[in-house]
C-alpha atoms as a PDB file:
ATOM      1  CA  UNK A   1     115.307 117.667-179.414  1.00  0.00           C
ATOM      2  CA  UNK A   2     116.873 114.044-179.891  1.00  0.00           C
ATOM      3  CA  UNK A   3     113.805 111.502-180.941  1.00  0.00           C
ATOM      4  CA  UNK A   4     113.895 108.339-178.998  1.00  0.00           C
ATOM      5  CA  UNK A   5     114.037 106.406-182.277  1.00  0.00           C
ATOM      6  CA  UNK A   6     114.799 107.081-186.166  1.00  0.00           C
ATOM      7  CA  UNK A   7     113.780 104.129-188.995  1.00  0.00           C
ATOM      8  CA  UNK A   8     115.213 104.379-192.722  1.00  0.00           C
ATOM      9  CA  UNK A   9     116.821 102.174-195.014  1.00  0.00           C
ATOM     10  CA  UNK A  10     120.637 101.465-194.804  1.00  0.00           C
ATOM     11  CA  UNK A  11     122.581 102.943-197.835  1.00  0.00           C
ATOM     12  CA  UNK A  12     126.000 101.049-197.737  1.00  0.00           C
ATOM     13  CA  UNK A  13     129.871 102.370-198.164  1.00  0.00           C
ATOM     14  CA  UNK A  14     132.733 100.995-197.981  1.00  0.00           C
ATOM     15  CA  UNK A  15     136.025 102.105-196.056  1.00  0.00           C
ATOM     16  CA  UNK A  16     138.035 105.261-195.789  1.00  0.00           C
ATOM     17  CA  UNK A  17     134.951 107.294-197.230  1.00  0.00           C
ATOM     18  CA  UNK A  18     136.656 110.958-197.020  1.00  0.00           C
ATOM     19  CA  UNK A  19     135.189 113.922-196.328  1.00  0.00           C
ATOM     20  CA  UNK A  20     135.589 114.941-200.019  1.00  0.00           C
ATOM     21  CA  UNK A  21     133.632 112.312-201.523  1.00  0.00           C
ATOM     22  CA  UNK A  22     130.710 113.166-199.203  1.00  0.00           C
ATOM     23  CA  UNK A  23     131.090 116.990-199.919  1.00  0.00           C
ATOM     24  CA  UNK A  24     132.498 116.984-203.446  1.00  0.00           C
ATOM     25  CA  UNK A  25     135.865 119.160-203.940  1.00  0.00           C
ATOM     26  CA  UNK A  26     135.044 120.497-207.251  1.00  0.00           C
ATOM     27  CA  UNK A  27     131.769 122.537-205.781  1.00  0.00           C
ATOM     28  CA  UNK A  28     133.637 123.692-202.670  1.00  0.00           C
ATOM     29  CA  UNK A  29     132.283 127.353-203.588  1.00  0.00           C
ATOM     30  CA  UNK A  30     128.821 126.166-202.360  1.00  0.00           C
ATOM     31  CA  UNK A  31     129.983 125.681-199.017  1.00  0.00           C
ATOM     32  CA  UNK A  32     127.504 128.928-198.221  1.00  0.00           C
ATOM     33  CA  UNK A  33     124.603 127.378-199.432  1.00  0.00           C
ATOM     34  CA  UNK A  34     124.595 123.616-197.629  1.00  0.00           C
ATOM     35  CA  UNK A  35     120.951 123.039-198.934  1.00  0.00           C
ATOM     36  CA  UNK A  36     122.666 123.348-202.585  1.00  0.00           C
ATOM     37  CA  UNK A  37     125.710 121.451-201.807  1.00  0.00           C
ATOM     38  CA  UNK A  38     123.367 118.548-200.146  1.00  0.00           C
ATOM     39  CA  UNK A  39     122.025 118.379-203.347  1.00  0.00           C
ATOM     40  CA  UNK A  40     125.669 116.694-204.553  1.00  0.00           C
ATOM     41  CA  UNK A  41     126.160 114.781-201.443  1.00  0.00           C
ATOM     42  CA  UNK A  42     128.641 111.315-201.989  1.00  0.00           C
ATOM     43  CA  UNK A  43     127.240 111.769-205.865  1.00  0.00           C
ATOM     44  CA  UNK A  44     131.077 110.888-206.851  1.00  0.00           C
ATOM     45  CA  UNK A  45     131.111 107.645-204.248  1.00  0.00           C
ATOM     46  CA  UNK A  46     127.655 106.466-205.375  1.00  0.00           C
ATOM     47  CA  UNK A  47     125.874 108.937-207.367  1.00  0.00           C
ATOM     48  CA  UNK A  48     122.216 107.070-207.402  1.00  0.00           C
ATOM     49  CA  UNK A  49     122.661 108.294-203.892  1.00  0.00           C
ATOM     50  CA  UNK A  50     121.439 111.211-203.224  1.00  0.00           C
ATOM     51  CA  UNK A  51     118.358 110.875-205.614  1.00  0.00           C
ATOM     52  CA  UNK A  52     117.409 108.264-203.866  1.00  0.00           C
ATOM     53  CA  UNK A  53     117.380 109.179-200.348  1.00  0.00           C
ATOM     54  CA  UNK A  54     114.722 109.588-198.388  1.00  0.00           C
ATOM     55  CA  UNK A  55     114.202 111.272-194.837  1.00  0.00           C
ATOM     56  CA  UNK A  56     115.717 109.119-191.855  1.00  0.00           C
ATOM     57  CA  UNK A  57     117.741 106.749-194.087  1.00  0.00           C
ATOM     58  CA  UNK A  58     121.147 105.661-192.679  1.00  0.00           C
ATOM     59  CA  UNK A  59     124.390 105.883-193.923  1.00  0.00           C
ATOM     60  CA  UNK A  60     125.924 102.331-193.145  1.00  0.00           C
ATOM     61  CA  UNK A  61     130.009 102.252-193.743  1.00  0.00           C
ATOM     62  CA  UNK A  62     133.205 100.179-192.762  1.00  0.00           C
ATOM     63  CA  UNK A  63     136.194 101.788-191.325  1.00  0.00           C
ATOM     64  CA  UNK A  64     136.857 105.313-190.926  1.00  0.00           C
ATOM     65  CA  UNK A  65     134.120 107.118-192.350  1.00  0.00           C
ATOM     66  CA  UNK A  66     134.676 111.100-192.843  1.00  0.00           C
ATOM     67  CA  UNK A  67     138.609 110.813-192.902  1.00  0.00           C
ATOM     68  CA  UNK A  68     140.595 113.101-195.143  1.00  0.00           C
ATOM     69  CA  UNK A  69     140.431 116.779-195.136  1.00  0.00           C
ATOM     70  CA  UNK A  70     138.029 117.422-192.385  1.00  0.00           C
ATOM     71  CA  UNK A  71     135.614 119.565-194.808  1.00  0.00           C
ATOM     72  CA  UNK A  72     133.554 121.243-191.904  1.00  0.00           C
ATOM     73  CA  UNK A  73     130.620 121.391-194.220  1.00  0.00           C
ATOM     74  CA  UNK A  74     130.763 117.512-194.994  1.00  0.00           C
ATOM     75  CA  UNK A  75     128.678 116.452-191.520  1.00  0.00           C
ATOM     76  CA  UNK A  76     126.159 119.574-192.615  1.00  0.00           C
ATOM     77  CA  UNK A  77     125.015 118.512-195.564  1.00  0.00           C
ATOM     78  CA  UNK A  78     124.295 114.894-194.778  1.00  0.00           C
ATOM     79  CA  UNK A  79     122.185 116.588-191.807  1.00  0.00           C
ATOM     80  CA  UNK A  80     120.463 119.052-194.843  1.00  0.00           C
ATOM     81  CA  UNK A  81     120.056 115.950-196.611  1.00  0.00           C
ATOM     82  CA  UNK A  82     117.435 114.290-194.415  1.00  0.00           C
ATOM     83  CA  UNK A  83     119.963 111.390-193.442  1.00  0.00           C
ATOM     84  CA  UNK A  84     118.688 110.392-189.629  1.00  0.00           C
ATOM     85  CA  UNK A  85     122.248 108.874-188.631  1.00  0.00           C
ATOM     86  CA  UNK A  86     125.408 107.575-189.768  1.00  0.00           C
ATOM     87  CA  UNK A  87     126.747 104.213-189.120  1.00  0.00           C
ATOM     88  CA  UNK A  88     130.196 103.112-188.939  1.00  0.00           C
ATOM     89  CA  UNK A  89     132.779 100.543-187.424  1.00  0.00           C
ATOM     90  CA  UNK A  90     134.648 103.989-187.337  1.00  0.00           C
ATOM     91  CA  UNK A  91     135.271 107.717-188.170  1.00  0.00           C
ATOM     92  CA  UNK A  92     137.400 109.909-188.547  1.00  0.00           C
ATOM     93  CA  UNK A  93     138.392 112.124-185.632  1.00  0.00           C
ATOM     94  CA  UNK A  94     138.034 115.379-186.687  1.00  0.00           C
ATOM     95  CA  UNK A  95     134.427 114.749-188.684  1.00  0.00           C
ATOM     96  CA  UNK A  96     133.029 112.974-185.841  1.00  0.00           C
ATOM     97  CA  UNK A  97     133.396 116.254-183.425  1.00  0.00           C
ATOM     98  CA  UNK A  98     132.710 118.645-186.107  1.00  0.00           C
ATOM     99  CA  UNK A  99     129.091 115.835-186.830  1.00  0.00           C
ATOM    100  CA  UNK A 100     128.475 115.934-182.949  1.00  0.00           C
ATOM    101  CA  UNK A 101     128.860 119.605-182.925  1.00  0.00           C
ATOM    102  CA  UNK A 102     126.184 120.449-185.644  1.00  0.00           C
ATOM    103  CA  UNK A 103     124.210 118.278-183.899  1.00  0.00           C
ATOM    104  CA  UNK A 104     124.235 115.071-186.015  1.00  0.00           C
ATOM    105  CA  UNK A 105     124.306 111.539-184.863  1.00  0.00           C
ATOM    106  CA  UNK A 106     127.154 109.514-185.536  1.00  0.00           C
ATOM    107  CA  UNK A 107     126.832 105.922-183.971  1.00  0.00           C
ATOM    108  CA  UNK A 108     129.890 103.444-183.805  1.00  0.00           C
ATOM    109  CA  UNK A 109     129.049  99.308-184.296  1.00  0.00           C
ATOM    110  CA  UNK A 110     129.310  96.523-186.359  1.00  0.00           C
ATOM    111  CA  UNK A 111     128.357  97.177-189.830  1.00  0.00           C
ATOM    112  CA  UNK A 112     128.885  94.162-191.036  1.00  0.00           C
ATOM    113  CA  UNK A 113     125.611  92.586-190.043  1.00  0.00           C
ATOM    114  CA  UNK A 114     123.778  95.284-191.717  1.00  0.00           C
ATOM    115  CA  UNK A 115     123.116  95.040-195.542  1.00  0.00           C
ATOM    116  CA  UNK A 116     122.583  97.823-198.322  1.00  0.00           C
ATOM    117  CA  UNK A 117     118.789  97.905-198.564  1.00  0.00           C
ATOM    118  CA  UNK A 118     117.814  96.657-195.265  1.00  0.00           C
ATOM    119  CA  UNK A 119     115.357  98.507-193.249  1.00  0.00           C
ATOM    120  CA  UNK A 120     116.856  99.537-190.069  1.00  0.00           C
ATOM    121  CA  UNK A 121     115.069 101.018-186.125  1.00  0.00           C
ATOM    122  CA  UNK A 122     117.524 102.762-184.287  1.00  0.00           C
ATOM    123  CA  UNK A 123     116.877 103.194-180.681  1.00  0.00           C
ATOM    124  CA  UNK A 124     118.334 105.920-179.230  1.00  0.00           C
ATOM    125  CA  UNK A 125     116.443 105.945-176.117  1.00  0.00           C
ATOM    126  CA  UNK A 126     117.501 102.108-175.142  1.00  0.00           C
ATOM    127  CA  UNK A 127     121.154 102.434-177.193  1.00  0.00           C
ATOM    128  CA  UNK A 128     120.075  99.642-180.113  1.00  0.00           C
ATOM    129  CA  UNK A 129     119.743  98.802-183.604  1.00  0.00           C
ATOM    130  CA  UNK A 130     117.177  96.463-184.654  1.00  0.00           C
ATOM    131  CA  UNK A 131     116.012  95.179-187.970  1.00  0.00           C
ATOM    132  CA  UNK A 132     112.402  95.202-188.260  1.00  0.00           C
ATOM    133  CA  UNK A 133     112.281  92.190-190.468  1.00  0.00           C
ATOM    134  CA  UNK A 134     114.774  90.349-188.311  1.00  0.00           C
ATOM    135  CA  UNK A 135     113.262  90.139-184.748  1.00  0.00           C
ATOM    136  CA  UNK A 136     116.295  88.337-183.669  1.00  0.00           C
ATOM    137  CA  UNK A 137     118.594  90.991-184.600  1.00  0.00           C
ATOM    138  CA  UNK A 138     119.913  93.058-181.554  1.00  0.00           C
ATOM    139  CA  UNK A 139     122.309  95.192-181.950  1.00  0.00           C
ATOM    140  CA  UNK A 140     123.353  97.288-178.874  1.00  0.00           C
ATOM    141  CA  UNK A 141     125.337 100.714-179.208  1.00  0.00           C
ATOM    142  CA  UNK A 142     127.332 103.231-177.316  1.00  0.00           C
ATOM    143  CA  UNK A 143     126.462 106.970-177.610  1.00  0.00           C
ATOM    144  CA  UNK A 144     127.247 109.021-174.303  1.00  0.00           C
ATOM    145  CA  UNK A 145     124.951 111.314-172.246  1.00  0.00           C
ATOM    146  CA  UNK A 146     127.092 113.626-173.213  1.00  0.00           C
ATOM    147  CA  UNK A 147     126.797 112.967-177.344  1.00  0.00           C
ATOM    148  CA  UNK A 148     122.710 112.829-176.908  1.00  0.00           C
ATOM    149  CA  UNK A 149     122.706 116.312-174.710  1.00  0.00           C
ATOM    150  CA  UNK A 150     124.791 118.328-177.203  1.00  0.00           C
ATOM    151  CA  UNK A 151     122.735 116.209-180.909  1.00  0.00           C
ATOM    152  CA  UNK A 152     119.349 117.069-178.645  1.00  0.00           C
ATOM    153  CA  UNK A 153     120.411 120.943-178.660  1.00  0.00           C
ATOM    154  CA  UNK A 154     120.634 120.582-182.458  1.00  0.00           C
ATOM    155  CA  UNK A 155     124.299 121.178-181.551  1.00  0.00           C
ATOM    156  CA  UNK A 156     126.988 122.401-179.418  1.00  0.00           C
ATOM    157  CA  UNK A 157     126.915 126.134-180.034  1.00  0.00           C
ATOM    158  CA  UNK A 158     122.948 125.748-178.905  1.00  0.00           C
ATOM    159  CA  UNK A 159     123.462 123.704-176.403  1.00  0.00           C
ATOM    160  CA  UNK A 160     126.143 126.518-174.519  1.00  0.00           C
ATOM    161  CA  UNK A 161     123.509 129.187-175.313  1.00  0.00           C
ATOM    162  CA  UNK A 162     120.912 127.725-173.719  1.00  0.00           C
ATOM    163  CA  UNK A 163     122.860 126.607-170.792  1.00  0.00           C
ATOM    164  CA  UNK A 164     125.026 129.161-171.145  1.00  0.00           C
ATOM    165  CA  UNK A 165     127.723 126.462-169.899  1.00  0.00           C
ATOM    166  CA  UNK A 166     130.678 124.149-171.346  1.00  0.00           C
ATOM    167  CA  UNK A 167     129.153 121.720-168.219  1.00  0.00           C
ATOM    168  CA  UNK A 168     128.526 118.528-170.730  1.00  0.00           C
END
């Protein structure tokens, strides 16, 4: 089940992040083991990372975040990781079905007015980002019915066994 709201802190990333920086290349054999390979997740991009982390933080990026390869396992292991949502002005294609299929949620907005640090509340219930120590800041996002049916089934494979339907 989809929570109405997640709040973390915003861990910031440039452009063009690929799918093997977040999923390093070199430990591609733990692919089996995602808890393991979670363990080493964007530790080449920004290695204090994923020591760091904690439950519900964001991933905030630029352009085109998950591009590249289209690692399958990449969108798994920042779900394994505890990260409650990624942030991006964009992604790539392939990642962002293969993150909406396993169930993790991807949202699309201006990162720009969101700085590496800064607490964030994401509403998924009303569609907005807000900044708890900015009550002016509004931010207001798009994530289809659709998106929130298939990430509140934990996934699309879930989702079609419960409803036993492709009707999204």
């Amino acid at each position: 089940m989809i929570r109405d709201h997640i709040q973390g802190k915003a861990w910031k990333f440039g452009s063009n992040v690929s799918t093997d920086s977040i999923a390093p290349g070199r430990l591609i054999s733990l692919r089996a083991n995602p808890p393991e390979y979670a363990k080493h997740l964007l530790e080449d991009t920004r290695p204090e990372f994923i020591k760091n982390v904690k439950k519900d933080d964001f991933i905030v990026a630029d352009k085109n975040f998950g591009c590249g390869s289209s690692r399958e396992i990449a969108p798994l292991i920042i779900k394994e990781a505890g990260v409650g949502a990624v942030l991006a002005k964009s992604f790539g294609r392939i990642f962002y079905r293969n993150a909406i299929n396993n169930g993790m949620i991807l949202i699309e907005c201006d990162t720009d007015k969101i700085s590496d640090g800064e607490e964030l509340f994401v509403d998924i219930a009303n569609r907005v980002i807000l900044k708890p120590n900015d009550p002016g800041f509004k931010m207001p996002f798009t994530l289809s019915d659709k998106e929130i049916k298939i990430v509140s089934e934990d996934g699309l494979l879930n989702y079609i066994e419960k409803y036993n339907s492709l009707d999204i």
